[in-house]
Protein backbone atom coordinates (compact mmCIF):
# COMPACT_ATOMS: atom_id res chain seq x y z
CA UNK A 1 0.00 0.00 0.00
CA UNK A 2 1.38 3.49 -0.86
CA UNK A 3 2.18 5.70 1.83
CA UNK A 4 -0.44 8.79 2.67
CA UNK A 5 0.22 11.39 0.56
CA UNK A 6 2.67 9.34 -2.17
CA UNK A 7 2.02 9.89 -6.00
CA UNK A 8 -1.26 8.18 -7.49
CA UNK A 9 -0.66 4.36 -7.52
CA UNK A 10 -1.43 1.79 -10.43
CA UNK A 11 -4.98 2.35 -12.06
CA UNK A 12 -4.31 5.85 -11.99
CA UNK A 13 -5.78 6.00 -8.64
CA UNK A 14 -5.32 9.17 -6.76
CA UNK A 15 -3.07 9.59 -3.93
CA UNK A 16 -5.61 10.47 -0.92
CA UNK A 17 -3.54 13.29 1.60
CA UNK A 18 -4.24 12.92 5.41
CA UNK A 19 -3.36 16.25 6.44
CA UNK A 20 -5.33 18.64 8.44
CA UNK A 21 -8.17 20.62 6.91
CA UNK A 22 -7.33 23.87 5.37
CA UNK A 23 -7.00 26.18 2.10
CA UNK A 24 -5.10 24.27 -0.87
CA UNK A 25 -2.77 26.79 -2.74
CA UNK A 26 -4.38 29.34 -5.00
CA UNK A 27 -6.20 28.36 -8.43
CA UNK A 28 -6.07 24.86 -6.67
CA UNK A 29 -9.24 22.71 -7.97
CA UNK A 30 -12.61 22.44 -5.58
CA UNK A 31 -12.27 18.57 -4.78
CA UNK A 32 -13.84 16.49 -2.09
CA UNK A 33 -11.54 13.40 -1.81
CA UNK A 34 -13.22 9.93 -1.04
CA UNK A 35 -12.55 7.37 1.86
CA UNK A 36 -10.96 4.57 1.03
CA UNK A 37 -11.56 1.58 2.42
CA UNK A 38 -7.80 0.85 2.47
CA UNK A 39 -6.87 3.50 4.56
CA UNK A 40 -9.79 2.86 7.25
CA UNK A 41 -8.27 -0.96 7.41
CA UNK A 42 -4.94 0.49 8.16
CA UNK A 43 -6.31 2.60 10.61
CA UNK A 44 -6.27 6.03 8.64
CA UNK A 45 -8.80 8.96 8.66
CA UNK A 46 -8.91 10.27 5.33
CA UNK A 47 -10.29 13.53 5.79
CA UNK A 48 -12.22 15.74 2.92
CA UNK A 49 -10.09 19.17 1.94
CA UNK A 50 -11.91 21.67 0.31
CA UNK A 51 -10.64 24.47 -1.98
CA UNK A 52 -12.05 27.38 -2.61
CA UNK A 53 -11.18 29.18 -6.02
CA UNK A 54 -10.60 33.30 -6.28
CA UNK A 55 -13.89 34.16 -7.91
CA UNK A 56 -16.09 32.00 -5.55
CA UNK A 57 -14.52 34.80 -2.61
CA UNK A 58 -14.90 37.70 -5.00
CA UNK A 59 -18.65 36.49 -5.65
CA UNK A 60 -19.20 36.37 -1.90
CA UNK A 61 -18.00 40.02 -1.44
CA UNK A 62 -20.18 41.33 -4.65
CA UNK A 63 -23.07 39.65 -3.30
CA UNK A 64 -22.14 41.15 0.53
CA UNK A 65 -21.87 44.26 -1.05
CA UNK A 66 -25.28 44.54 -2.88
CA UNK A 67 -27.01 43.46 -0.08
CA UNK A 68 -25.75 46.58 2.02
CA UNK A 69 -26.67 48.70 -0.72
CA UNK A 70 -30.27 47.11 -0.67
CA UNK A 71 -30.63 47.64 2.54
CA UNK A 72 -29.17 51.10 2.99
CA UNK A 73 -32.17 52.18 0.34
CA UNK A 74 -34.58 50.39 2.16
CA UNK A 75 -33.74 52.13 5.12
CA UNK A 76 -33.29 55.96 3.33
CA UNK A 77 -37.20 55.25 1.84
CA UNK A 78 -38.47 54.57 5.10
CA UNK A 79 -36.83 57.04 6.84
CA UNK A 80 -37.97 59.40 3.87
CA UNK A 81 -41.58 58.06 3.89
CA UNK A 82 -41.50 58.72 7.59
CA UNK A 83 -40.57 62.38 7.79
CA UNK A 84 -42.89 63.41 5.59
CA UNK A 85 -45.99 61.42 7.40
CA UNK A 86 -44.76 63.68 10.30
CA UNK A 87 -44.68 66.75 8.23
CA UNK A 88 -48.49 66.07 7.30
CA UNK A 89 -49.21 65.07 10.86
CA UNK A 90 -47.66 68.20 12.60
CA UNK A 91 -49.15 70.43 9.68
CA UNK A 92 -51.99 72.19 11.38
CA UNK A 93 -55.17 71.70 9.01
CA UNK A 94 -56.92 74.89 7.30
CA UNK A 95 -59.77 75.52 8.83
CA UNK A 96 -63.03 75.14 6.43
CA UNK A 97 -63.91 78.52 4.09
CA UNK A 98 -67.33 79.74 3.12
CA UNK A 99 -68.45 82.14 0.58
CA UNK A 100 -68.10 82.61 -3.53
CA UNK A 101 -65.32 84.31 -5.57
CA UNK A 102 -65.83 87.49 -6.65
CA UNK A 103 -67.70 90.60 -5.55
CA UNK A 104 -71.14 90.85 -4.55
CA UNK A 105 -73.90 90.84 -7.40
CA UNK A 106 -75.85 93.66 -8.08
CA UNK A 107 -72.31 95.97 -8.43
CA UNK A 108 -72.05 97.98 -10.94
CA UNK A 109 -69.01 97.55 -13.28
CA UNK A 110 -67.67 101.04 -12.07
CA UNK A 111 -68.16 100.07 -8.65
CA UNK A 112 -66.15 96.36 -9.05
CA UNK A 113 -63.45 98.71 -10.66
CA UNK A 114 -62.95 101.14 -7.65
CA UNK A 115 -63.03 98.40 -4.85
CA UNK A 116 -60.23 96.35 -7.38
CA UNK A 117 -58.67 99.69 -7.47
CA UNK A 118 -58.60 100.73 -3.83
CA UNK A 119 -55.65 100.23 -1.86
CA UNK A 120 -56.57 99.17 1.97
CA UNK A 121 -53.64 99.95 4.07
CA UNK A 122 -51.95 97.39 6.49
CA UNK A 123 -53.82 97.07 10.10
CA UNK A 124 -56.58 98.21 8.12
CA UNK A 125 -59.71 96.12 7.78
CA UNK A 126 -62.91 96.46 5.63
CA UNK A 127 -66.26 95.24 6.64
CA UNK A 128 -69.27 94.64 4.47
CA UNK A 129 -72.73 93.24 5.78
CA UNK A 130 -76.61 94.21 4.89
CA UNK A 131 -77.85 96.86 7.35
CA UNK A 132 -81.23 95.38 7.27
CA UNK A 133 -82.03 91.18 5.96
CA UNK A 134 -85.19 89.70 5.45
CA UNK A 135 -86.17 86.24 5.84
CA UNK A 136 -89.56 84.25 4.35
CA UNK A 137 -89.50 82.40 7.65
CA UNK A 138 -87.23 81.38 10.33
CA UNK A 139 -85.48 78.96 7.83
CA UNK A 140 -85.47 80.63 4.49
CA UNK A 141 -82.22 82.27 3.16
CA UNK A 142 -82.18 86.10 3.21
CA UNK A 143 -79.52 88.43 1.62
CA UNK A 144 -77.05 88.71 4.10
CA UNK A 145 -74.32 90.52 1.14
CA UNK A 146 -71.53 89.44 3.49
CA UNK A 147 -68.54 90.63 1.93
CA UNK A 148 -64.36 89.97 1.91
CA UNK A 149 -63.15 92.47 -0.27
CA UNK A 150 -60.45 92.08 -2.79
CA UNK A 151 -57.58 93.85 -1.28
CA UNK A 152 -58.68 93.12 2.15
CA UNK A 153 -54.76 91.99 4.16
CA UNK A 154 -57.06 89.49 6.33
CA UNK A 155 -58.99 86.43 6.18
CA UNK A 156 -62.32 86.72 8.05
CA UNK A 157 -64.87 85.60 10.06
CA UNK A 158 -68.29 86.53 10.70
CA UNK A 159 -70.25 86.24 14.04
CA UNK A 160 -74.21 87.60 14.00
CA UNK A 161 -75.48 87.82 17.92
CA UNK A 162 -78.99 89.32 19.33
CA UNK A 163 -78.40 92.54 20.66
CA UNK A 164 -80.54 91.73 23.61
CA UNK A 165 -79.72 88.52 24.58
CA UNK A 166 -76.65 87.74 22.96
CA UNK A 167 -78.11 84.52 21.37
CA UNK A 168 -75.68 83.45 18.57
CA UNK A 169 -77.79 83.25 15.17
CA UNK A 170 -75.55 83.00 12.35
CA UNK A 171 -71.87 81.97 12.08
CA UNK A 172 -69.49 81.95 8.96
CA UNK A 173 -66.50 80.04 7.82
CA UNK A 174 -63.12 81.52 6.87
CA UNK A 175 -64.00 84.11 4.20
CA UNK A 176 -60.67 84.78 2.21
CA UNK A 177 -60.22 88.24 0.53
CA UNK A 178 -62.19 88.29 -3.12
CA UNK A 179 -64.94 86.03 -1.79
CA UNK A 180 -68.54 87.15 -0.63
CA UNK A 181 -71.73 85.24 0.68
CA UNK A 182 -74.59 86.50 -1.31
CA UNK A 183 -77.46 84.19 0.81
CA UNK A 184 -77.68 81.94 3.69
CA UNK A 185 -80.16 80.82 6.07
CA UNK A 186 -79.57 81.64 9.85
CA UNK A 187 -78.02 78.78 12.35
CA UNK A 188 -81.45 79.20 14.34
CA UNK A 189 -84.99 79.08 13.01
CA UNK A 190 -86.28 82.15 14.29
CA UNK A 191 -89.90 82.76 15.18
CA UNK A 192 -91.60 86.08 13.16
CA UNK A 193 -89.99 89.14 14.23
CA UNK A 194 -87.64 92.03 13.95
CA UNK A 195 -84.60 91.61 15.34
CA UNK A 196 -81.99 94.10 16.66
CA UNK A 197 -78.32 92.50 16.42
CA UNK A 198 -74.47 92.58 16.13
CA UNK A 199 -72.29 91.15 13.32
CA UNK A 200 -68.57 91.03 14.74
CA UNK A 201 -66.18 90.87 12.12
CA UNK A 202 -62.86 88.96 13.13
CA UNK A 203 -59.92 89.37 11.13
CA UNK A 204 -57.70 86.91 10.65
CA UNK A 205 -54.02 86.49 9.80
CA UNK A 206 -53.81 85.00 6.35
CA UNK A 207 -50.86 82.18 7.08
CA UNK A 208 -51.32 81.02 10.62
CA UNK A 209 -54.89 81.74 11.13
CA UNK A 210 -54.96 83.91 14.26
CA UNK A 211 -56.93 86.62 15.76
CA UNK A 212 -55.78 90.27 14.51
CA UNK A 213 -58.47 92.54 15.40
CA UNK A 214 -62.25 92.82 15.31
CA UNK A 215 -64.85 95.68 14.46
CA UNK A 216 -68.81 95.42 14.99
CA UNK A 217 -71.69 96.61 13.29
CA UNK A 218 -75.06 96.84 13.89
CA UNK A 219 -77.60 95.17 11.82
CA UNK A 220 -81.46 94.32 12.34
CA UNK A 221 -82.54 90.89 10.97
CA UNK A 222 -86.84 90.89 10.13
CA UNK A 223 -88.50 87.16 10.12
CA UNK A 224 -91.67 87.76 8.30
CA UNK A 225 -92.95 84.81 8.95
């Protein structure tokens, strides 16, 4: 029997190597040797060497590599996605507007021209209601002519209170400047009557929303039926 590790014997049989496990030389063949059943009689231990080639090692660290780029996009989107579900969520929503573009109807084109025209200085604020509004009944729409005017600096809002009481009747949305309500029914169905009231008009700041000023004026609301 050869010795471990001689040259391959008759038969062209390879020579089996019993040393430890471990990396063959470079460009070395990947091999798994066999037992042999002559070794094990003699009281050997063949043991399997295996050899790994260059471009397996250079696969392994392309395939490392793409998978930290993978990741590292995975993890920029959700950061990404996150921050801007927190921008939306920290966002303070606009509160809801009322009223139609434009001026009120029944202007003439002169008088469209001269509002368009005049020049409303800042801390300035322009009011426009009816004096006097006159319902069918306690639930029909009356002509309010509630007005925003175009070069208004301020959004608005619109209050309408009893004068006696101080019962709340009528309440608008945000009315932005250019934007009028023609009609609208009041908030309460009021029984027949004339009624002596208050419209407070609150400016507001255009961006964040807040309180500026107000200004009053007095109104009387008739419920003809």
């Amino acid at each position: 029997m050869p010795a471990p590790g001689s040259a391959p014997g008759a038969g062209g049989r390879p020579a089996y190597g019993m040393g430890k496990p471990g990396r063959a030389p470079a460009g070395a063949p990947r091999v798994a040797y066999p037992a042999d059943a002559r070794y094990a009689a003699a009281g050997y231990a063949p043991q399997v060497v295996y050899v790994e080639r260059p471009a397996d090692e250079e696969r392994r660290k392309k395939k490392r590599g793409c998978a930290f780029w993978v990741v590292l996009a995975l993890a920029l989107l959700a950061i990404a996605v996150a921050s801007v579900c927190a921008l939306m969520w920290l966002q303070p929503a606009k509160s809801s507007r009322s009223g139609d573009l434009g001026q009120l109807e029944g202007k003439t084109p002169a008088e469209i021209q001269a509002e368009l025209d005049r020049v409303i200085e800042e801390g300035m604020f322009n009011i426009s209601i009816a004096s006097t509004v006159e319902f069918a009944d306690g639930a029909s729409p009356g002509e309010l002519r509630i007005e925003n005017v175009p070069n208004n600096n301020y959004l608005m809002r619109v209050v309408i209170n009893r004068a006696d009481n101080g019962q709340k009747l009528y309440e608008t949305d945000i009315i932005e400047p250019n934007h009028h309500i023609q009609q609208d029914t009041l908030d309460v169905d009021l029984p027949a009557g004339t009624y002596e009231c208050l419209a407070t008009f609150t400016a507001l700041d255009p961006e964040s929303e807040e309180e500026r000023g107000e200004v009053a004026a007095q109104m009387t609301i008739n419920v003809l039926g």
